[in-house]
C-alpha atoms as a PDB file:
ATOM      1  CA  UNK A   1       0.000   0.000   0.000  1.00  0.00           C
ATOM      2  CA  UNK A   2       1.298   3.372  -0.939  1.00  0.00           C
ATOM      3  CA  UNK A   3       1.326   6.528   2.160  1.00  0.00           C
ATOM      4  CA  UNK A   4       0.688   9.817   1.034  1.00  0.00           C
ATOM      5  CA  UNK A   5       1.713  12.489   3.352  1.00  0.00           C
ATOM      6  CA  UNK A   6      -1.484  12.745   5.584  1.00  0.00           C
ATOM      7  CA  UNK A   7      -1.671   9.057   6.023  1.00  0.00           C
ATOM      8  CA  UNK A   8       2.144   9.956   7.637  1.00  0.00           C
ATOM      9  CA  UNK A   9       0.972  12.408   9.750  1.00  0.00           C
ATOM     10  CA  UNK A  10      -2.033  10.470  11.182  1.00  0.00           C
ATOM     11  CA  UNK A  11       0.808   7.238  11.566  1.00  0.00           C
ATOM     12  CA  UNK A  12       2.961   9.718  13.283  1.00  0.00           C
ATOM     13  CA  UNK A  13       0.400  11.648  15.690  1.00  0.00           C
ATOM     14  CA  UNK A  14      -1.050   8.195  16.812  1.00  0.00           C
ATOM     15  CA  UNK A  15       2.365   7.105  17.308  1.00  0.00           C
ATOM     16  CA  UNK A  16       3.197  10.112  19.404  1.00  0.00           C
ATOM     17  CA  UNK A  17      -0.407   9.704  21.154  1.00  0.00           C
ATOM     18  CA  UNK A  18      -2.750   6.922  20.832  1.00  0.00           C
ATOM     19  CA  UNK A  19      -5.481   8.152  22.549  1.00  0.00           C
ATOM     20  CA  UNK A  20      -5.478  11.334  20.884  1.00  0.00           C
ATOM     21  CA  UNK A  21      -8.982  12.807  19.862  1.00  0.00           C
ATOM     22  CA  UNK A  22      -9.540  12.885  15.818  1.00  0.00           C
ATOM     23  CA  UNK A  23     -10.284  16.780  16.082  1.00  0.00           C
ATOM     24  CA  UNK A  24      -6.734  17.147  17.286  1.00  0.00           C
ATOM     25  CA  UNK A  25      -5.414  14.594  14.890  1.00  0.00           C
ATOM     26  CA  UNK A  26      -7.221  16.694  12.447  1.00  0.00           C
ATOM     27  CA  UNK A  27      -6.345  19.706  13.645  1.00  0.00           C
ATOM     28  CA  UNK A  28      -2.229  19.248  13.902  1.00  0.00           C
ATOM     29  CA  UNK A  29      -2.429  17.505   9.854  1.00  0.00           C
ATOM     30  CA  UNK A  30      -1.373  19.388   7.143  1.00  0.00           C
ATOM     31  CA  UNK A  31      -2.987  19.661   4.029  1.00  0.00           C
ATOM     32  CA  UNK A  32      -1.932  20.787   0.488  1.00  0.00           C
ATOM     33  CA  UNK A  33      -4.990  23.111   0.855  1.00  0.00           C
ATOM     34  CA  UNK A  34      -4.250  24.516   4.251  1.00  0.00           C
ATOM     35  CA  UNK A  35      -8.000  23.394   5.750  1.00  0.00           C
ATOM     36  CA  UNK A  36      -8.502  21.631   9.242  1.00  0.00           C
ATOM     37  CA  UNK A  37      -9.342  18.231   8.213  1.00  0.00           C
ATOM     38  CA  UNK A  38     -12.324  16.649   9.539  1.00  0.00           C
ATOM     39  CA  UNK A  39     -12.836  14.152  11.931  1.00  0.00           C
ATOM     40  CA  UNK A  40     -14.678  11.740  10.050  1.00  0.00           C
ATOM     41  CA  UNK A  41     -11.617  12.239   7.281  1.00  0.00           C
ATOM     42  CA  UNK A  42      -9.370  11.100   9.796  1.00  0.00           C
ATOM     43  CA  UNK A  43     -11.509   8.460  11.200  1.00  0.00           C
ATOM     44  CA  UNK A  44     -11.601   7.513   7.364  1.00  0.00           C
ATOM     45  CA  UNK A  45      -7.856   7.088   7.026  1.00  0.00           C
ATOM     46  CA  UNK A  46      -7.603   5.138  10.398  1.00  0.00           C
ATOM     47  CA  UNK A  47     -10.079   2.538   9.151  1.00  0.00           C
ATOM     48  CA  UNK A  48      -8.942   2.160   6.004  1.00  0.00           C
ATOM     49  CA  UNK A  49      -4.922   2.058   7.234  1.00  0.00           C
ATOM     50  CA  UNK A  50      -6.631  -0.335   9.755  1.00  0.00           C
ATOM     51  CA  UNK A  51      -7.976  -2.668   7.288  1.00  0.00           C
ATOM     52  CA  UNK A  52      -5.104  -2.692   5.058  1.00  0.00           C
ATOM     53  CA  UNK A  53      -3.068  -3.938   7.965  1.00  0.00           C
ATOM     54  CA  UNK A  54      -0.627  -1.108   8.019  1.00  0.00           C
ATOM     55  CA  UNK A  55      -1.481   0.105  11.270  1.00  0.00           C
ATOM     56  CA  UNK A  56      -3.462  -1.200  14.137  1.00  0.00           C
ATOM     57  CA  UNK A  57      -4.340   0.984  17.615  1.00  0.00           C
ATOM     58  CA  UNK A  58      -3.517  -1.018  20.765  1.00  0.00           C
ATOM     59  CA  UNK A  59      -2.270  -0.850  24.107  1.00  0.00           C
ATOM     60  CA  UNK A  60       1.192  -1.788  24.331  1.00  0.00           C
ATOM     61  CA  UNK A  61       3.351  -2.720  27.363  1.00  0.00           C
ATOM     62  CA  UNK A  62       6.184  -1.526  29.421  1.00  0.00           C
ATOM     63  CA  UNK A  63       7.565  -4.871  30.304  1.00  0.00           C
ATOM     64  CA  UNK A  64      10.417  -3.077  32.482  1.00  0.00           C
ATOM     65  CA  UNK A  65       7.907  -1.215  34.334  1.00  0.00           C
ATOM     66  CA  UNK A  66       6.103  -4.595  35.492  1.00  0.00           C
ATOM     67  CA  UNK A  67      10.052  -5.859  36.118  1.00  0.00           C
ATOM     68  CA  UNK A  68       9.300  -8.779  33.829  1.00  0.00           C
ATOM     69  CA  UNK A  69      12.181 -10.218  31.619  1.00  0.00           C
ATOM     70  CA  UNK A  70      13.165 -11.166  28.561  1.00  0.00           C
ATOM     71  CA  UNK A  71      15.393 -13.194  26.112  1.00  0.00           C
ATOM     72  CA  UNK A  72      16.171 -13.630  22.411  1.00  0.00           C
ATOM     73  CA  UNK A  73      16.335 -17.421  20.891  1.00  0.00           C
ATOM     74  CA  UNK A  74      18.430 -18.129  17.392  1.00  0.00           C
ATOM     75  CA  UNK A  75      17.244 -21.184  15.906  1.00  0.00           C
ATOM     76  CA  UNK A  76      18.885 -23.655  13.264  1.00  0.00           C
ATOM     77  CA  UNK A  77      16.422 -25.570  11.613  1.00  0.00           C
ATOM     78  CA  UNK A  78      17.088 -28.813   9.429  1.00  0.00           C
ATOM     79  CA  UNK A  79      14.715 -27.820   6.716  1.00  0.00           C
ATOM     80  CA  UNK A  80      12.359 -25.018   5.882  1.00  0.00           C
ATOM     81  CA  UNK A  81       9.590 -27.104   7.029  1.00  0.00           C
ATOM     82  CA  UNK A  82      10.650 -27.456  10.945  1.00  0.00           C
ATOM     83  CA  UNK A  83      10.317 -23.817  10.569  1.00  0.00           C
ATOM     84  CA  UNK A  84       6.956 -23.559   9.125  1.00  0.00           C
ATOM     85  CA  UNK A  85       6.285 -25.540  12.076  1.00  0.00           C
ATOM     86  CA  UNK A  86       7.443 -23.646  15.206  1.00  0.00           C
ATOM     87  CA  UNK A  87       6.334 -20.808  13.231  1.00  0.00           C
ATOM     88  CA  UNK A  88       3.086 -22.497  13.172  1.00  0.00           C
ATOM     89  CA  UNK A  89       3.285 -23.690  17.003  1.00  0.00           C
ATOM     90  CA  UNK A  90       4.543 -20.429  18.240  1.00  0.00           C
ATOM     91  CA  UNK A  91       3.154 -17.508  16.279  1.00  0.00           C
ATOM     92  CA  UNK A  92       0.025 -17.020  19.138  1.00  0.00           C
ATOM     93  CA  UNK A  93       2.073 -18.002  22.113  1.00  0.00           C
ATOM     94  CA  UNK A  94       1.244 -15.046  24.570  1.00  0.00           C
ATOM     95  CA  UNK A  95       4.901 -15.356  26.044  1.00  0.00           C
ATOM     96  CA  UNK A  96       6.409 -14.573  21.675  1.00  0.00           C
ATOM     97  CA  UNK A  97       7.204 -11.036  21.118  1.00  0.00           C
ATOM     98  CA  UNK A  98       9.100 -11.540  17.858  1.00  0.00           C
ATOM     99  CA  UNK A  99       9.136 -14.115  15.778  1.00  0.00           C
ATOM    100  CA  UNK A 100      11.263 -13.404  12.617  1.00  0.00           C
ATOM    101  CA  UNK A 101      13.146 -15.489   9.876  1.00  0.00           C
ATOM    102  CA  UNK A 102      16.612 -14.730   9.653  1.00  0.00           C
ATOM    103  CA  UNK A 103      19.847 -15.078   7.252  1.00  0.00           C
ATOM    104  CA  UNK A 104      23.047 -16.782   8.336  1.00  0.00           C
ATOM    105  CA  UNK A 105      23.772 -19.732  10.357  1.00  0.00           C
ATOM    106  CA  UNK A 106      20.605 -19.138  11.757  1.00  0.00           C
ATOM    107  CA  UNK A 107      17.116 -19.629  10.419  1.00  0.00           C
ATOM    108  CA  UNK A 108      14.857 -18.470  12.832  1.00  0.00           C
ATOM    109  CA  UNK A 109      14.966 -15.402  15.532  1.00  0.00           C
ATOM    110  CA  UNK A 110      12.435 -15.883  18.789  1.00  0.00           C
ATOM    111  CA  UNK A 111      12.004 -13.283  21.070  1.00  0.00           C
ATOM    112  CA  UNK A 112      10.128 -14.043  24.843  1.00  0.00           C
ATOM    113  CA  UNK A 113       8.845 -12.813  28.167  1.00  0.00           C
ATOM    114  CA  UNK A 114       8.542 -14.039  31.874  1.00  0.00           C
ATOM    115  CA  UNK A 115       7.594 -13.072  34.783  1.00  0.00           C
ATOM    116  CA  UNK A 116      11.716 -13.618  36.263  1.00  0.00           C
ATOM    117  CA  UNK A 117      14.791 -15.499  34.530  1.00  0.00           C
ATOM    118  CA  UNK A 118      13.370 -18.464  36.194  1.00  0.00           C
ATOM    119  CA  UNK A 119       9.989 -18.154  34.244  1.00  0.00           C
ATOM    120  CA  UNK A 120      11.861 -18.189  31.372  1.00  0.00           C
ATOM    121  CA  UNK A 121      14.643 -20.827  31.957  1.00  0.00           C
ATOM    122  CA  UNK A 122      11.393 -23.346  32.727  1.00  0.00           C
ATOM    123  CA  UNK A 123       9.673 -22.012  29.218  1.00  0.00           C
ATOM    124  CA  UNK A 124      12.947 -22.923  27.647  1.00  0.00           C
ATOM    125  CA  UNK A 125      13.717 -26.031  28.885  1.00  0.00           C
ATOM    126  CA  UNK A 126      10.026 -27.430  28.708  1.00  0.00           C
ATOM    127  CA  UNK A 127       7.703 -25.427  26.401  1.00  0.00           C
ATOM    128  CA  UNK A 128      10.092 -23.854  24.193  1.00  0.00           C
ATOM    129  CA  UNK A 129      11.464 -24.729  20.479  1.00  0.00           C
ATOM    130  CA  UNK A 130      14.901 -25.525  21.545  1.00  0.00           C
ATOM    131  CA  UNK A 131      13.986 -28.954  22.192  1.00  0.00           C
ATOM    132  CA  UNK A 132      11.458 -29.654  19.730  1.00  0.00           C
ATOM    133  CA  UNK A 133      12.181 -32.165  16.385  1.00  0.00           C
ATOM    134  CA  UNK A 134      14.474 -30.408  13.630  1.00  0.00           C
ATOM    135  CA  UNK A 135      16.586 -28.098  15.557  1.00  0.00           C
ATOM    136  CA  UNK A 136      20.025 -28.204  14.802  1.00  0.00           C
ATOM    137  CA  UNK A 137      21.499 -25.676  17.165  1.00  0.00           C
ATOM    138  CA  UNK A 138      20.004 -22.717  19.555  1.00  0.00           C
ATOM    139  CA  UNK A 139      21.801 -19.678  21.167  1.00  0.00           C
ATOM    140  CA  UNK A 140      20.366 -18.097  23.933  1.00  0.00           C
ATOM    141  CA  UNK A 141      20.859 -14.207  24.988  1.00  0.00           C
ATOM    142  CA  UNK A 142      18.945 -13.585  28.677  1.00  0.00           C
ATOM    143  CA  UNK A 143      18.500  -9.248  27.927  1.00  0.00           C
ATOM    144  CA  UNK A 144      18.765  -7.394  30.928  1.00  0.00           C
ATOM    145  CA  UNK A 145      16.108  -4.400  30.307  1.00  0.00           C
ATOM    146  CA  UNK A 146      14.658  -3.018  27.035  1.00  0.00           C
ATOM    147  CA  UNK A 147      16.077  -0.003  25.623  1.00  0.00           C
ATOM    148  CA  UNK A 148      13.877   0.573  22.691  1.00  0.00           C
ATOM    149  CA  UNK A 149      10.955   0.217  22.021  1.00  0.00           C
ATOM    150  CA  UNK A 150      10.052   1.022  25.106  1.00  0.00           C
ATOM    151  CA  UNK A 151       6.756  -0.042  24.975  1.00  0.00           C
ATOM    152  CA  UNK A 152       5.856  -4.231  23.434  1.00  0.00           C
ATOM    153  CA  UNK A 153       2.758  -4.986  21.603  1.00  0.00           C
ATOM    154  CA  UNK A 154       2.012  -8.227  23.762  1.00  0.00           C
ATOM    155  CA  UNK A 155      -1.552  -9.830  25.231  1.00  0.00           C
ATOM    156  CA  UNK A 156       0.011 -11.150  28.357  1.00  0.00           C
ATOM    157  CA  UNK A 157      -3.347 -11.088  30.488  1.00  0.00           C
ATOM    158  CA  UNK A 158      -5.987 -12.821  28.020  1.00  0.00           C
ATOM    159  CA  UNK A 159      -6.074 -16.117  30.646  1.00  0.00           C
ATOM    160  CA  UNK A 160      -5.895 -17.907  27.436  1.00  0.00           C
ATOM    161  CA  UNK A 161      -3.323 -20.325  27.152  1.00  0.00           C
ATOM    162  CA  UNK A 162      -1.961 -22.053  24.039  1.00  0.00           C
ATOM    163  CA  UNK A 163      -0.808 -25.459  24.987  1.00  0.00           C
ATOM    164  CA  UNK A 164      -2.754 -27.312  21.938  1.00  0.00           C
ATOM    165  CA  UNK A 165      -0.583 -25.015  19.240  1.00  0.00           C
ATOM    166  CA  UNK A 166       3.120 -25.763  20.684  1.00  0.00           C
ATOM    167  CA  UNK A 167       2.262 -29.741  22.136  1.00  0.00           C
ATOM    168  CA  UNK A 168       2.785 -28.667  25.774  1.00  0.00           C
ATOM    169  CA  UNK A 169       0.490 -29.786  28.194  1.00  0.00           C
ATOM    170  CA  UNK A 170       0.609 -26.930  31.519  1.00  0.00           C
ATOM    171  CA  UNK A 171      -1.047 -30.739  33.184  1.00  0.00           C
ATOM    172  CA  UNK A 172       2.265 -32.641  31.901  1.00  0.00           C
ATOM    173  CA  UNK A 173       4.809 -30.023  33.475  1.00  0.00           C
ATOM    174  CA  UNK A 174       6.608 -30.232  36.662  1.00  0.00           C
ATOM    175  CA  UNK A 175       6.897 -26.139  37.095  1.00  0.00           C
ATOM    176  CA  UNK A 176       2.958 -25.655  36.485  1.00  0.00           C
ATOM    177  CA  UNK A 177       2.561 -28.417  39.296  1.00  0.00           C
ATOM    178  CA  UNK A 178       4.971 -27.404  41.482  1.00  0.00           C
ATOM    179  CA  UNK A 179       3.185 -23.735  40.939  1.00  0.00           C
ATOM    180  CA  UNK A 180       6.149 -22.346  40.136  1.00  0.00           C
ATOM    181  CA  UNK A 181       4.128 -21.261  36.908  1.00  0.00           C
ATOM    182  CA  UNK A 182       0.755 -19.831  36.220  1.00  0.00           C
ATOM    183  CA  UNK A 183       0.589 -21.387  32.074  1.00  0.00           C
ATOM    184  CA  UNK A 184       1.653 -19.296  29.526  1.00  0.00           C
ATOM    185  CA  UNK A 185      -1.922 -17.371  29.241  1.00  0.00           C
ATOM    186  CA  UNK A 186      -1.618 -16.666  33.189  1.00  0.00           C
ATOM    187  CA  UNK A 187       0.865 -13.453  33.674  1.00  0.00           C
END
């Protein structure tokens, strides 16, 4: 999809404000023409930026303000089709902030959150891809605090859980009954 220049400025107010008001979106665009544009023109532009899946309005998270933590996983992958499948297993996992193919020794890049490093080591070593079928290698970088973006589009308190996508069981794990972990759809 092609931007023109208001489509820009909408992108750039919202990103500067979400909750700002479409009168003062309108109000702080510039037109060509000089005029105020309307409300219902930017409410226009929204929806159809919206639908074209170019931008979508949300509430994203500080995860350093909750002190929650988080760590990047490189994946080598025997084929291109053990990487359609974590792809496939992972994609909706609440705890998956980035999920990205990737040149070089490594195919795939997987980026997660927990609650503490010990959240995390027991999503590695049980729910996570580095043990799954097809995995050649894994590195494993624990981050200590995000710089930028401040601010992660994640769903970490929809109570719903994923276990059917990835093949882990919360009933099967030692940490969920040891309640050392809430599930991954229980931050």
């Amino acid at each position: 999809m092609w931007l023109d220049n208001i489509d820009k400025q909408i992108i750039n107010a919202l990103f500067n404000k979400g909750r700002e008001s479409l009168i003062s979106i309108g109000e702080k665009v510039f037109k060509p023409d000089q005029d105020i544009m309307s409300h219902a023109g930017v409410r226009k532009r929204i929806v159809k930026l919206e639908d074209s899946e170019v931008l979508k309005v949300q509430g994203n998270i500080n995860i350093n303000a909750l002190n929650y933590h988080a760590c990047l996983i490189l994946l080598e992958m025997k084929n291109y089709e053990e990487v359609k499948k974590i792809i496939n297993a992972y994609s909706d996992c609440p705890r998956v902030f980035l999920l990205a193919h990737i040149t070089g020794q490594y195919n795939l890049l997987m980026g997660i959150i927990g609650q503490n490093v010990d959240v995390l080591h027991r999503y590695i070593n049980y729910c996570g891809p580095t043990n799954k079928e097809g995995i050649l290698h894994s590195e494993i970088f624990f981050m200590s605090e995000f710089i930028t973006p401040k601010f992660l589009p994640l769903n970490l308190f929809s109570k719903k859980s994923q276990e059917s996508k990835c093949g882990n069981i919360c009933k099967d794990c030692e940490a969920f009954l040891d309640g050392k972990c809430d599930g991954c759809g229980n931050f």
